[in-house]
Every structure is written in C-alpha cells, then in structure tokens.
N, C-alpha and C. Protein backbone atom coordinates (compact mmCIF):
# COMPACT_ATOMS: atom_id res chain seq x y z
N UNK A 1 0.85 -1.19 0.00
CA UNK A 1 0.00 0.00 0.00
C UNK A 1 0.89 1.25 0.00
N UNK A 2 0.83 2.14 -0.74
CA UNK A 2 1.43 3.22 -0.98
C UNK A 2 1.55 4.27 -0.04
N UNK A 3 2.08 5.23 0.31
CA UNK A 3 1.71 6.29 1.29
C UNK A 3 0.53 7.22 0.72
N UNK A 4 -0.21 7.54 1.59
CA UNK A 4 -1.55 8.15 1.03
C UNK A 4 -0.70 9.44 0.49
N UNK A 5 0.17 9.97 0.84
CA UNK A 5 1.05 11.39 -0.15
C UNK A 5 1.04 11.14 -1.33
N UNK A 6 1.41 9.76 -1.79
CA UNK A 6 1.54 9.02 -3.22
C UNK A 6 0.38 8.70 -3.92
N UNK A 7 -0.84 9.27 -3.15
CA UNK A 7 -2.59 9.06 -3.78
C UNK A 7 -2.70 10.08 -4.48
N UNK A 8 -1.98 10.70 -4.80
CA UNK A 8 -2.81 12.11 -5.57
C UNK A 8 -2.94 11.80 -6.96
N UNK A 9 -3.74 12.91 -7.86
CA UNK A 9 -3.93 12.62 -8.97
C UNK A 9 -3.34 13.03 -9.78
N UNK A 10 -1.91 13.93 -9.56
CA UNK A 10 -0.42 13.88 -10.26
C UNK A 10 0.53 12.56 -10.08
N UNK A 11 0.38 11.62 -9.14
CA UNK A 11 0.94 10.42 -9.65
C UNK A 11 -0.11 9.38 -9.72
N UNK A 12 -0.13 9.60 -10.76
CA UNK A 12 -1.65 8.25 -10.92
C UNK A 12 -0.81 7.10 -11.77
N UNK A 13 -1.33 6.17 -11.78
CA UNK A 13 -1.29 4.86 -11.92
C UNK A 13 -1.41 4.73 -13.42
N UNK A 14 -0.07 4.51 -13.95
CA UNK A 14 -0.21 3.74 -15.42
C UNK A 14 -0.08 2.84 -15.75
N UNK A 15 -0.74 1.93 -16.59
CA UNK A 15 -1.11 0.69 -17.30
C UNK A 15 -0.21 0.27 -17.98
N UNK A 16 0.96 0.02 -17.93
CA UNK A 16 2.17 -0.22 -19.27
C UNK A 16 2.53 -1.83 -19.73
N UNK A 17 2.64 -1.70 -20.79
CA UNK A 17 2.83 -3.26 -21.30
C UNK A 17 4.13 -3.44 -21.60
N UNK A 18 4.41 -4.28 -20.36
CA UNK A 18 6.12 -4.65 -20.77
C UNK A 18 6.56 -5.84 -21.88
N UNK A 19 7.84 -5.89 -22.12
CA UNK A 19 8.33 -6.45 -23.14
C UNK A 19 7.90 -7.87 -23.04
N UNK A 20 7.68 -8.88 -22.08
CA UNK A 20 6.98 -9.87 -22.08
C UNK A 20 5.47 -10.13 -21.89
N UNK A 21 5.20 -9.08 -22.75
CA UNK A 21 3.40 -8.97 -22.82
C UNK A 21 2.74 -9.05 -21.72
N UNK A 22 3.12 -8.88 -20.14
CA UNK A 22 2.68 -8.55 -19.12
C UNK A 22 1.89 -7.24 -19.09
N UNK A 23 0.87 -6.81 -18.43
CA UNK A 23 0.31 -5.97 -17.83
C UNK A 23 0.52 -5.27 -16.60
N UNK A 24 1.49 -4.35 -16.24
CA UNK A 24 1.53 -3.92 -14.95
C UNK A 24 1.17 -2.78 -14.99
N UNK A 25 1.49 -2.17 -13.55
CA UNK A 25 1.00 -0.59 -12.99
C UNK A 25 2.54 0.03 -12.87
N UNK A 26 2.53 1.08 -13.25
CA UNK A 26 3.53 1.81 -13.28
C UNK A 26 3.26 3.13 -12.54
N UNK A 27 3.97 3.93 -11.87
CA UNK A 27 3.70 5.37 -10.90
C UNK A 27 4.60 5.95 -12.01
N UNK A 28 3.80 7.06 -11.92
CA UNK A 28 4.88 7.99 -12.92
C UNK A 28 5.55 8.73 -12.10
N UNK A 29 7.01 9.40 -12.04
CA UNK A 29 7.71 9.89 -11.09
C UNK A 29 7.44 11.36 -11.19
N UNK A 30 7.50 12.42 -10.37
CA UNK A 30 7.19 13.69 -10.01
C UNK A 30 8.27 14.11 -9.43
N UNK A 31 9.11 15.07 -10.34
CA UNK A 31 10.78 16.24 -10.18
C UNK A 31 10.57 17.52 -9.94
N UNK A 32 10.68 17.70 -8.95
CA UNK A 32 10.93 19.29 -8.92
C UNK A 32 11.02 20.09 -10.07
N UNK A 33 10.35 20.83 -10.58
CA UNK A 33 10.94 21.60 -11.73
C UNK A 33 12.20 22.09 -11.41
N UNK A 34 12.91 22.65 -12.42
CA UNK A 34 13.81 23.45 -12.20
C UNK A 34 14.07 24.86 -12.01
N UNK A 35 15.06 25.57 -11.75
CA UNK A 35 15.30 26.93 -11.63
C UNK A 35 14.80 27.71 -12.63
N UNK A 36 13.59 29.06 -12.12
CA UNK A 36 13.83 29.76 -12.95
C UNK A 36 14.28 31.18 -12.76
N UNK A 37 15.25 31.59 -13.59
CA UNK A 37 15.67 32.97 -13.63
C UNK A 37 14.85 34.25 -13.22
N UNK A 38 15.21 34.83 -12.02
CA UNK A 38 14.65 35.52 -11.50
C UNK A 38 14.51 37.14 -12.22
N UNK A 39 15.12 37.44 -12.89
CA UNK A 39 15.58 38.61 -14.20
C UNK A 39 14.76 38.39 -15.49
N UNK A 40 15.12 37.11 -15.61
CA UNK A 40 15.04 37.20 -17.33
C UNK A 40 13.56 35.75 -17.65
N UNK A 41 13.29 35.42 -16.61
CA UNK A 41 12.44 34.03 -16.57
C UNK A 41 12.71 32.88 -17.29
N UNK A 42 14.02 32.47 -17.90
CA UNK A 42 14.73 31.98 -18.36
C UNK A 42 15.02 30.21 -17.18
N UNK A 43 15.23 29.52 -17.70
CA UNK A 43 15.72 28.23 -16.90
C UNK A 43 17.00 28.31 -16.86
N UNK A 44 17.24 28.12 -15.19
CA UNK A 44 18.53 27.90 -14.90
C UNK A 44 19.30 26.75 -14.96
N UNK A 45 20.45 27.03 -15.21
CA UNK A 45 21.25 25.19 -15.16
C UNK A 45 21.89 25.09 -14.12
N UNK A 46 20.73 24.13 -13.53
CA UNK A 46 21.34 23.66 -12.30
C UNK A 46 21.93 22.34 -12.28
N UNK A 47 22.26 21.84 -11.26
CA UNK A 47 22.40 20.76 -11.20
C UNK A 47 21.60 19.26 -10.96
N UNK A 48 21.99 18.07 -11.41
CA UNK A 48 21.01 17.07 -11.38
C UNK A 48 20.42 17.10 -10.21
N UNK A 49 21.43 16.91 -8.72
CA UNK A 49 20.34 16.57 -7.41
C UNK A 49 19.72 17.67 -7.05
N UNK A 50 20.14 19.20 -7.82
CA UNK A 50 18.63 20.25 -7.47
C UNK A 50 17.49 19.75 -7.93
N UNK A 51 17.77 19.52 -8.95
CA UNK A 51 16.43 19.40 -9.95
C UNK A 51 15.32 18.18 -9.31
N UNK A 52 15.82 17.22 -9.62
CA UNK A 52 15.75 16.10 -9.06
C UNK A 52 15.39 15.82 -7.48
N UNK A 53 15.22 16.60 -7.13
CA UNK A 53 15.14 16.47 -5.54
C UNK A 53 15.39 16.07 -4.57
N UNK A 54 17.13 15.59 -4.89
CA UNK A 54 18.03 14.92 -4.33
C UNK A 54 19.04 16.17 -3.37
N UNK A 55 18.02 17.30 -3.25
CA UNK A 55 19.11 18.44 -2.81
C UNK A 55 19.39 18.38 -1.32
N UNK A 56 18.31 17.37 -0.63
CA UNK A 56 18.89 16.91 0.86
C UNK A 56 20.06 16.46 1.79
N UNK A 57 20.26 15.77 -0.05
CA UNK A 57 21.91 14.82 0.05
C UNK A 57 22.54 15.38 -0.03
N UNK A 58 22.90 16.50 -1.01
CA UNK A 58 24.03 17.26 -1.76
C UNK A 58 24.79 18.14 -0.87
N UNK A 59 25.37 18.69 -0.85
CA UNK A 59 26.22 19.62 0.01
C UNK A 59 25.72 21.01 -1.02
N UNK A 60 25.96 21.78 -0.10
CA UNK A 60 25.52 23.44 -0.77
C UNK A 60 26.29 23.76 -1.64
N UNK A 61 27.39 23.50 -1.78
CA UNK A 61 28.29 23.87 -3.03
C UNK A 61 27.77 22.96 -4.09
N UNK A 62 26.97 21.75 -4.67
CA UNK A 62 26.41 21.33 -5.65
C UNK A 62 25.35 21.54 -5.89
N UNK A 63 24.75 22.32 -5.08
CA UNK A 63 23.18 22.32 -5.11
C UNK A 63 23.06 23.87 -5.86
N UNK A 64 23.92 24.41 -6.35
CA UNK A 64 23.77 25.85 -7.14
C UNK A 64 25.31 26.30 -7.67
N UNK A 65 24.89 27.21 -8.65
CA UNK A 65 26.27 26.86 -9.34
C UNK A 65 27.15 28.30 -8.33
N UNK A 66 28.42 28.47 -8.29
CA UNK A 66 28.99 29.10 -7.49
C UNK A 66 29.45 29.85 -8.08
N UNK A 67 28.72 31.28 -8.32
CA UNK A 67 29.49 32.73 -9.11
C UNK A 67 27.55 33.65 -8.46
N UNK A 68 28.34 34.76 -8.68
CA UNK A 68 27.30 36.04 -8.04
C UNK A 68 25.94 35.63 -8.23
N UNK A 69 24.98 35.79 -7.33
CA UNK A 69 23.67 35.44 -7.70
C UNK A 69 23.18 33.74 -8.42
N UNK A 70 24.35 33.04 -7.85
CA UNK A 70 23.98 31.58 -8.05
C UNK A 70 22.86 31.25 -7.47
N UNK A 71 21.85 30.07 -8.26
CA UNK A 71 20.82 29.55 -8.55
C UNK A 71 19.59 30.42 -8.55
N UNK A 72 19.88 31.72 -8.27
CA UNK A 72 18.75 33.32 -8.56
C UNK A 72 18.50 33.54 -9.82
N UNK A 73 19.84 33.84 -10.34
CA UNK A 73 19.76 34.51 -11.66
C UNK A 73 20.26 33.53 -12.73
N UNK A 74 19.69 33.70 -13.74
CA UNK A 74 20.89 32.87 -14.64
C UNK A 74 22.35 33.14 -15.38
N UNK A 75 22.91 32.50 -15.80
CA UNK A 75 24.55 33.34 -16.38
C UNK A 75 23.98 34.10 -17.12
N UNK A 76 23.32 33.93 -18.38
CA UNK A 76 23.22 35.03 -19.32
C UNK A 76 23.38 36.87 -18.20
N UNK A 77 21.86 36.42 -17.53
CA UNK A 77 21.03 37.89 -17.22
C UNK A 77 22.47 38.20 -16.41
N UNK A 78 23.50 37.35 -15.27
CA UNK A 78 24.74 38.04 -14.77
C UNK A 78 25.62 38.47 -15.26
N UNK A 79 26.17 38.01 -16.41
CA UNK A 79 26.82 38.54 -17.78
C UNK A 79 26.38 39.71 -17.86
N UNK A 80 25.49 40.27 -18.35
CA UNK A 80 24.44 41.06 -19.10
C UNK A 80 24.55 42.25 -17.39
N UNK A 81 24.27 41.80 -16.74
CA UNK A 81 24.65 43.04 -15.60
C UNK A 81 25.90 43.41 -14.52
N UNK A 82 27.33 42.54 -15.51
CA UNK A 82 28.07 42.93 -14.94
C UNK A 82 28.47 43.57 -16.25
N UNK A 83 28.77 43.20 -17.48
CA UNK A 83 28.62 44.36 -18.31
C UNK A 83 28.04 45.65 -18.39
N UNK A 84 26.81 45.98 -17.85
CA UNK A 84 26.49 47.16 -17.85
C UNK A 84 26.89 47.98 -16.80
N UNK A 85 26.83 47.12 -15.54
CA UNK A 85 27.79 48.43 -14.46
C UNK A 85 29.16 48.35 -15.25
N UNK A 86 29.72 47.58 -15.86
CA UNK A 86 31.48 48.34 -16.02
C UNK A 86 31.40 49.45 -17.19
N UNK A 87 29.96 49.20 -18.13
CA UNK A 87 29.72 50.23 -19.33
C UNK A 87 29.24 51.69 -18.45
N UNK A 88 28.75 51.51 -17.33
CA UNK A 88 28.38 52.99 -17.04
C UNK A 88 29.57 53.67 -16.11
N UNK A 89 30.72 52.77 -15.83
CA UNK A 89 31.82 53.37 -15.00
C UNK A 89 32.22 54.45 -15.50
C-alpha cells in the first residue's frame, strides 16, 4: 500500500505493457521543476540533485552553481549586468 502522499492525482497509476506482454502498474515519477531565472524568466542550469530532488543529500556547493547570484539569476542575465555596471563606469 502506498503512502496516502503518493494518492494524488499527479501520480496516478499507469497501465504499461512490458516487453513480455505482461500488464503492470507503473507510478509515474514527479521532479521538482527546475530553476527559474529571476531577471530574465529563463531556466537555470542547475544541477542534477537540485532538480531532481536529491538536494537533501548534496552539500551546498552542488546544489547551485557558485558565481554572483547563483541559482537566482541565470549566467546570461549576470553577464548582461556585470557588463552594464562596467559600461556605465
């Protein structure tokens, strides 16, 4: 019996026919989405155990990438605004 958390109707129960013409039930798995860019609304690249929801395990240095405004912003939009403060110096 499943945990009643696992009853909802985002993991529902699929019917899949495996390679030896069996009939089973399959749970479909449910991932965290990923990062999105807080600037530009853009997806961030994070890493697998962010995404994945393995970020319990990970140590904080894998769980976001490590430069200004890691896992906030994305590189582009930080690029893009450390260029413009050195253009208005």
């Amino acid at each position: 019996m499943p945990r009643p958390g696992m009853l909802t109707r985002s993991r529902a129960n699929r019917m899949v026919k495996t390679p030896g013409g069996r009939r089973v039930i399959h749970r479909r798995k449910n991932y965290r989405a990923g990062g999105v860019c807080a600037v530009s609304g853009d997806k961030i690249a994070l890493s697998k155990k962010t995404k994945h929801g393995l970020s319990r395990k990970a140590s904080l240095s894998r769980k976001r990438p490590n430069r200004p405004y890691g896992g906030m912003v994305s590189s582009k939009a930080v690029r893009r605004g450390i260029t413009r403060q050195v253009r208005d110096l």
